[in-house]
C-alpha atoms as a PDB file:
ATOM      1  CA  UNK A   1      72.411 138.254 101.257  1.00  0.00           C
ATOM      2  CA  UNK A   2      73.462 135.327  99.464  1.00  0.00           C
ATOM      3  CA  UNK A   3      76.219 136.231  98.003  1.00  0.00           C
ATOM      4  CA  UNK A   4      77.408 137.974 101.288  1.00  0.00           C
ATOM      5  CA  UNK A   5      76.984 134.360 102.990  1.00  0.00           C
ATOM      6  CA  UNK A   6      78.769 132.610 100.375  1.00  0.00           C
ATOM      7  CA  UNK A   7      81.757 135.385 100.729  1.00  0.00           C
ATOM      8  CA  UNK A   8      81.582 134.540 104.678  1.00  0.00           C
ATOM      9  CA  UNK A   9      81.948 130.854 103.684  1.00  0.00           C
ATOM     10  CA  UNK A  10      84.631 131.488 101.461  1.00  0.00           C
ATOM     11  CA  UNK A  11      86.220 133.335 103.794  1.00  0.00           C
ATOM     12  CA  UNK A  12      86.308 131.394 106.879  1.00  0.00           C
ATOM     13  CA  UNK A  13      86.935 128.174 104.413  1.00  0.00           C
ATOM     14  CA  UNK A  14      90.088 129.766 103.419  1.00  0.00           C
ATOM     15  CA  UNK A  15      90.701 131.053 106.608  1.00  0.00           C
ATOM     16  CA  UNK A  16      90.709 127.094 108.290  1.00  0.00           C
ATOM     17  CA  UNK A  17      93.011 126.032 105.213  1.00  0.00           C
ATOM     18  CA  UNK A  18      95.525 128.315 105.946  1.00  0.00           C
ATOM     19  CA  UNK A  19      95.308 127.936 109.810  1.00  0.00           C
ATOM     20  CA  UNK A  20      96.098 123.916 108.971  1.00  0.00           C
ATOM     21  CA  UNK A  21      99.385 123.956 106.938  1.00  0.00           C
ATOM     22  CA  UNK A  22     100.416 126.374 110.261  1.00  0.00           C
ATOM     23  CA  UNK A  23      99.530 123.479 112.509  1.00  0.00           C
ATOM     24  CA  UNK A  24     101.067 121.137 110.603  1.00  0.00           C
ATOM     25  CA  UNK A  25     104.204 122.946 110.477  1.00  0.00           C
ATOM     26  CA  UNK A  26     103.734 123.326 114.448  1.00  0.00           C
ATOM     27  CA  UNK A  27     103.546 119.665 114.327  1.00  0.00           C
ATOM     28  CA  UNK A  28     106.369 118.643 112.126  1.00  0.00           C
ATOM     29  CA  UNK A  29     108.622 121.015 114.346  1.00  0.00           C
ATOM     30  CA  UNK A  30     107.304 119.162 117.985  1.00  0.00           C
ATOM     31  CA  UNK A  31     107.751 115.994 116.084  1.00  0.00           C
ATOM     32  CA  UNK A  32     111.387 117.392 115.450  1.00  0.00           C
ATOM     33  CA  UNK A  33     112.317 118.343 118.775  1.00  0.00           C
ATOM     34  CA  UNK A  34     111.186 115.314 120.071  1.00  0.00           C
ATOM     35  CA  UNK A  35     113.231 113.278 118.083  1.00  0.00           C
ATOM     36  CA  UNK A  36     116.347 115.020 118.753  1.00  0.00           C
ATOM     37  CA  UNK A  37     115.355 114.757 122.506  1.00  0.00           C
ATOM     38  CA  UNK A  38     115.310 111.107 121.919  1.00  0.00           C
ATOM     39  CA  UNK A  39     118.179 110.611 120.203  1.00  0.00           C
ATOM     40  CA  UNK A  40     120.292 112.635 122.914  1.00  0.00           C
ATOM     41  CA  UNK A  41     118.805 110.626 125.740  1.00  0.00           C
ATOM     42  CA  UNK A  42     119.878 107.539 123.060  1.00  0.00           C
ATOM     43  CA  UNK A  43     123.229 108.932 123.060  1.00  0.00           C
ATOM     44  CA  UNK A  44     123.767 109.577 126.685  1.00  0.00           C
ATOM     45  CA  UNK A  45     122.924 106.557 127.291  1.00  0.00           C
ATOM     46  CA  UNK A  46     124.744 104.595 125.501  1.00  0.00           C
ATOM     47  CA  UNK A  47     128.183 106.749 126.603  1.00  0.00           C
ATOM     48  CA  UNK A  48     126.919 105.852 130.108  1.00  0.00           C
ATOM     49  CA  UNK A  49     126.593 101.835 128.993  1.00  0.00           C
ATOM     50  CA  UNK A  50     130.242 102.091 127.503  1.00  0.00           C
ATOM     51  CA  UNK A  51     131.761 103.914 130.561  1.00  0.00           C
ATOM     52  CA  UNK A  52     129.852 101.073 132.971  1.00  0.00           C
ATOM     53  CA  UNK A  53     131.563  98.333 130.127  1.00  0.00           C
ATOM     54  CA  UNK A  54     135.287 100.348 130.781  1.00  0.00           C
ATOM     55  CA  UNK A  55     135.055 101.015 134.346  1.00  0.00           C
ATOM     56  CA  UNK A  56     133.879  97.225 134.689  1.00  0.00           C
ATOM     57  CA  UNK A  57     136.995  95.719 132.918  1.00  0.00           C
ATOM     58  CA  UNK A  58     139.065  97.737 134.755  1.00  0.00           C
ATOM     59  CA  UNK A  59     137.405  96.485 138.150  1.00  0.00           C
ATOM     60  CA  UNK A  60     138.295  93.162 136.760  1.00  0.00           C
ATOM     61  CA  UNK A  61     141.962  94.066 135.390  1.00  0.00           C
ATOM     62  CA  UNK A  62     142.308  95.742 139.076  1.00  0.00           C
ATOM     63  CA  UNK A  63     140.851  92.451 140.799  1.00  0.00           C
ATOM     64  CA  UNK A  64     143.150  90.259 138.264  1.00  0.00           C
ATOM     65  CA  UNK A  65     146.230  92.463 139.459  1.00  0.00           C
ATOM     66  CA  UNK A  66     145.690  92.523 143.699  1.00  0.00           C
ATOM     67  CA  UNK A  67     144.716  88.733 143.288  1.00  0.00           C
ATOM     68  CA  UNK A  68     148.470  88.674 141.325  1.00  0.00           C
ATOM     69  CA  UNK A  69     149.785  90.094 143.830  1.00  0.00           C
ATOM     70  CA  UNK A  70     147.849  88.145 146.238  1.00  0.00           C
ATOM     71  CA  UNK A  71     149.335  84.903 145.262  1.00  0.00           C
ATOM     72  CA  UNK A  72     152.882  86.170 145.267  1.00  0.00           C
ATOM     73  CA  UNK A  73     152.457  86.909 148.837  1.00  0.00           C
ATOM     74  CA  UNK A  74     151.142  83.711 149.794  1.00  0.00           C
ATOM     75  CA  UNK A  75     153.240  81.573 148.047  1.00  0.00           C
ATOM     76  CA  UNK A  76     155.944  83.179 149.777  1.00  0.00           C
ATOM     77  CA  UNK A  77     154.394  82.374 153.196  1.00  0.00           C
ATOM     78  CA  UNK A  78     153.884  78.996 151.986  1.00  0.00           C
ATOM     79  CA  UNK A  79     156.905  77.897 152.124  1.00  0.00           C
ATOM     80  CA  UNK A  80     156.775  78.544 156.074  1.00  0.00           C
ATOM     81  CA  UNK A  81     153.244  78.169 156.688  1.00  0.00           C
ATOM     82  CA  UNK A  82     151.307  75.438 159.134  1.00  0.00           C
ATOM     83  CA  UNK A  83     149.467  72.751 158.244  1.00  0.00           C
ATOM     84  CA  UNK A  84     146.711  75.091 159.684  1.00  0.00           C
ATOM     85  CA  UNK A  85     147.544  78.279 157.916  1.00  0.00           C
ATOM     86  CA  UNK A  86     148.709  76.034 154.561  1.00  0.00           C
ATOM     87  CA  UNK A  87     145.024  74.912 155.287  1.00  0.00           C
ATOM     88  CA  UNK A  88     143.190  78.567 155.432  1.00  0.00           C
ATOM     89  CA  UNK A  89     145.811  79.935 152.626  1.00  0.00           C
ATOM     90  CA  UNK A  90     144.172  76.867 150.008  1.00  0.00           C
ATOM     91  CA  UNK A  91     140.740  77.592 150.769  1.00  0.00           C
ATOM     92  CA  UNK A  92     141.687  81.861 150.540  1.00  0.00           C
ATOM     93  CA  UNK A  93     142.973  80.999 147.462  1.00  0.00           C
ATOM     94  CA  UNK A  94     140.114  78.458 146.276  1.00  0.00           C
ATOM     95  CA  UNK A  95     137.868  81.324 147.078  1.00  0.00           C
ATOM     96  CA  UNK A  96     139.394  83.803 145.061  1.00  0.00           C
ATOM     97  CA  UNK A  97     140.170  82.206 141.967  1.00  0.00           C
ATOM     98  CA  UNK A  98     136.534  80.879 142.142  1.00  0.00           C
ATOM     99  CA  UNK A  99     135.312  84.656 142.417  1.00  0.00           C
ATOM    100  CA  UNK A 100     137.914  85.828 139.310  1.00  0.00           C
ATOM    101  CA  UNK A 101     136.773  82.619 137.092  1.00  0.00           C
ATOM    102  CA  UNK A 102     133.684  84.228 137.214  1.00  0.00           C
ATOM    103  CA  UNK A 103     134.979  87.157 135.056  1.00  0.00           C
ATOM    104  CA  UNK A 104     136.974  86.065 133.087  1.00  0.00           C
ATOM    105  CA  UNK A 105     134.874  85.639 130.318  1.00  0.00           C
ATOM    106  CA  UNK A 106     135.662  89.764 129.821  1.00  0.00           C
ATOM    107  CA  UNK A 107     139.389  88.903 129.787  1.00  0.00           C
ATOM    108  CA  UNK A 108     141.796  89.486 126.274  1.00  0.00           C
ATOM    109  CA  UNK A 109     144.160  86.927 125.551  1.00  0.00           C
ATOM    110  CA  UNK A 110     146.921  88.309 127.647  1.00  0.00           C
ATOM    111  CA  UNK A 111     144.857  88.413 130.653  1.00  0.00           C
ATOM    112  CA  UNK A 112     143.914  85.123 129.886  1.00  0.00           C
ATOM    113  CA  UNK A 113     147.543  83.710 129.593  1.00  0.00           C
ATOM    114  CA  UNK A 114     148.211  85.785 132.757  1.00  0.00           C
ATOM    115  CA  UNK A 115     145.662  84.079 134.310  1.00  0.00           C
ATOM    116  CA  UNK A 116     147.019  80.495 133.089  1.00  0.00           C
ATOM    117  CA  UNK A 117     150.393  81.357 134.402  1.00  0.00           C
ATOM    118  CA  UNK A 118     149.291  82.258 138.029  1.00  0.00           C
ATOM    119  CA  UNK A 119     146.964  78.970 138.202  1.00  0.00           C
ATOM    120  CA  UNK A 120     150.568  77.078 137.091  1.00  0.00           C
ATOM    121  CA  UNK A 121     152.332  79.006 139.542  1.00  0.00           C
ATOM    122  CA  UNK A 122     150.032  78.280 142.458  1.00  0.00           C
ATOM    123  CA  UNK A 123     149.913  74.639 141.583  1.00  0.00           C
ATOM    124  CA  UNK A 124     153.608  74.529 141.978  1.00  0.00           C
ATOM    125  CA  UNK A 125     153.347  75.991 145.600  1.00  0.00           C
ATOM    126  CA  UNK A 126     150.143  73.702 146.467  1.00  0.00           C
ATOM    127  CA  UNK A 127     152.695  70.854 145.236  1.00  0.00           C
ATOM    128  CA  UNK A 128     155.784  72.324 147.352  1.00  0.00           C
ATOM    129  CA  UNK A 129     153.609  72.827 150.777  1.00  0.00           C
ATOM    130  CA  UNK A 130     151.742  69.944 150.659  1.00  0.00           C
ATOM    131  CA  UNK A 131     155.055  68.135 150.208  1.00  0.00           C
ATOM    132  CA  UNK A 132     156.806  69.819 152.886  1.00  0.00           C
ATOM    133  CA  UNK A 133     154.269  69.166 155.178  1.00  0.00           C
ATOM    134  CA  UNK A 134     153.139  65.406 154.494  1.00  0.00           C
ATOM    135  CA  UNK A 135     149.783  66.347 152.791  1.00  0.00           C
ATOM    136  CA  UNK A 136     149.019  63.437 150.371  1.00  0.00           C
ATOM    137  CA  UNK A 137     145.070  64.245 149.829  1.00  0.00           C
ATOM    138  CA  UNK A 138     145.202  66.962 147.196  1.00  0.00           C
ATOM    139  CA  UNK A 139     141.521  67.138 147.921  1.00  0.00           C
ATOM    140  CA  UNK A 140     141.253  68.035 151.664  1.00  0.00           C
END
């Protein structure tokens, strides 16, 4: 009897010990599968966070462009414009660059120097209107 109990203890001894390298195994491959999940969701997510970063500077490259085109418009109609509308086109334009200046700490260099060249630009047609009409508050 003794020997048949020691045989069941050996037996369901070596039984458990080969049961646990199988759950370990189990383990290590959950563990794996996890960590590929992870890293996909890591990936996808930051493809999603450079998209947002692209489709944002091109927002701001689009903005940059109508507000371009914008002042081209306007300093056209300057040179025609009220007092009143010479008025409401300053304060448009105030408004806007205010709103772009914002952003532009995204800009390159060119977009930058773009940028510096429009403000020049619309200085010269502040300079022209305000002239033409007798405005001698730059501030009003």
């Amino acid at each position: 009897m003794k020997t048949s109990l020691k045989l069941y203890t050996l037996g369901a001894g070596l039984a458990f010990f080969s049961f646990l390298p199988a759950c370990t195994q189990q383990e290590k491959n959950d563990a794996s599968v996890e960590v590929n999940e992870a890293q996909t969701e890591l990936d996808a997510a930051g493809e999603e966070a450079s998209h947002e970063l692209s489709e944002a500077g091109n927002e701001t490259e689009n903005e940059f462009n109508q507000f371009s085109s914008w002042v081209q418009d306007k300093t056209a109609k300057a040179e025609t414009a009220t007092e009143q509308e010479w008025r409401e086109l300053k304060a448009d334009y105030k408004r806007r660059e205010a709103e772009l200046e914002a952003k532009s700490s995204t800009w390159d260099e060119k977009t930058r120097q773009e940028w510096q060249e429009l403000k020049t630009s619309w200085e010269r047609t502040e300079d022209k209107a305000q002239a033409r009409l007798g405005i001698k508050d730059d501030n009003d």
